[in-house]
Protein backbone atom coordinates (compact mmCIF):
# COMPACT_ATOMS: atom_id res chain seq x y z
CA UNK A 1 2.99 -20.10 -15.57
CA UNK A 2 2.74 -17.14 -13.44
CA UNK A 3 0.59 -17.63 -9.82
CA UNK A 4 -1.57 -15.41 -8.38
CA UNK A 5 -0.42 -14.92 -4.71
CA UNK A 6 -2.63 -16.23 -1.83
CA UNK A 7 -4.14 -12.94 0.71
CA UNK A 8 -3.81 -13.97 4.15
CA UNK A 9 -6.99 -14.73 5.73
CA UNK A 10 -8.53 -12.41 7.72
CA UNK A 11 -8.25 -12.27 11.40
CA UNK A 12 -11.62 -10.78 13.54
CA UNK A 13 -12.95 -9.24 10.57
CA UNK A 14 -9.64 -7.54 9.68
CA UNK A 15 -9.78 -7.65 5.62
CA UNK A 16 -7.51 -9.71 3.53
CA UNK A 17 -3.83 -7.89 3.23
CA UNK A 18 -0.65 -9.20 1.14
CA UNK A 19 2.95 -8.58 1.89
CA UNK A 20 5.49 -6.96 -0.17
CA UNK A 21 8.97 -6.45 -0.76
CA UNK A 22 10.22 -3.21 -2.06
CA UNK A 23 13.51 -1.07 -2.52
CA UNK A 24 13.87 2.43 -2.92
CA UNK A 25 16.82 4.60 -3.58
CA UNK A 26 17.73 5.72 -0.90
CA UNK A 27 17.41 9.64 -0.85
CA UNK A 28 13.44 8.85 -1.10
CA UNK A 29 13.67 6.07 1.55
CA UNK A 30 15.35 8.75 3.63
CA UNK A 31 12.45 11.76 2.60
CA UNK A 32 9.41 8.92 3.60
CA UNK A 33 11.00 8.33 6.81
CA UNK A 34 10.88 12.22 7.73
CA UNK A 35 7.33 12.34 6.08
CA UNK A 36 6.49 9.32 8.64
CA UNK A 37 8.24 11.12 11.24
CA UNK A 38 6.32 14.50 10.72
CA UNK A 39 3.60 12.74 10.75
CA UNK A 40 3.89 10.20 13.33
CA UNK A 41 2.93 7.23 11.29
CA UNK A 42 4.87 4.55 10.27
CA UNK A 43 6.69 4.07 7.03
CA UNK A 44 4.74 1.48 6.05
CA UNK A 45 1.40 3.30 6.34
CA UNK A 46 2.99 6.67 4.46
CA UNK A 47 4.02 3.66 1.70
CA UNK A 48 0.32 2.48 1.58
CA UNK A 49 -1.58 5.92 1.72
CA UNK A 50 0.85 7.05 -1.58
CA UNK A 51 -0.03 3.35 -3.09
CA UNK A 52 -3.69 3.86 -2.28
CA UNK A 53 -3.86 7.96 -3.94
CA UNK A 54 -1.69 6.16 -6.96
CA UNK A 55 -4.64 3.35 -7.55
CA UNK A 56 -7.13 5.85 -7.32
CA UNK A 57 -5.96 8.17 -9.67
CA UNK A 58 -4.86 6.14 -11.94
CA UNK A 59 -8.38 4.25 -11.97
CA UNK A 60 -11.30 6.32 -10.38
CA UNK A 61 -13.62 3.79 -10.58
CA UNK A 62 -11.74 1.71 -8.36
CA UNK A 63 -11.42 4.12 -5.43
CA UNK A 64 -15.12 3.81 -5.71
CA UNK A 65 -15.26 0.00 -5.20
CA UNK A 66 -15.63 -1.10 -8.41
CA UNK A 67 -12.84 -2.13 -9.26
CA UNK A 68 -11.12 -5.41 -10.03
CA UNK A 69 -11.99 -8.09 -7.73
């Protein structure tokens, strides 16, 4: 049986997040560290903004806020 993992509640209104764990080889590791540097972001948030444009085009109607709940 597979489990849908819990969101951590939200603190002050922030909205519910999740954590994840992932690998990449490492000449693109390397390229979204200098994107993040050129930037002046964080990794993570260069991670989530590519995540977020993936979701979106892959399913419009989502980046709309209709998406799956």
């Amino acid at each position: 049986m597979i489990e849908t993992p819990k969101a951590r509640s939200p603190r002050d209104g922030e909205p519910k997040t999740m954590r994840a764990s992932i690998s990449f080889p490492a000449e693109v590791y390397l390229e979204l560290e200098r994107i993040a540097a050129a930037k002046k972001v964080s990794l993570a948030w260069v991670v989530r903004e590519a995540a977020e444009k993936y979701v979106a085009d892959q399913w419009p109607l989502f980046a709309q806020g209709s998406g799956p709940q």
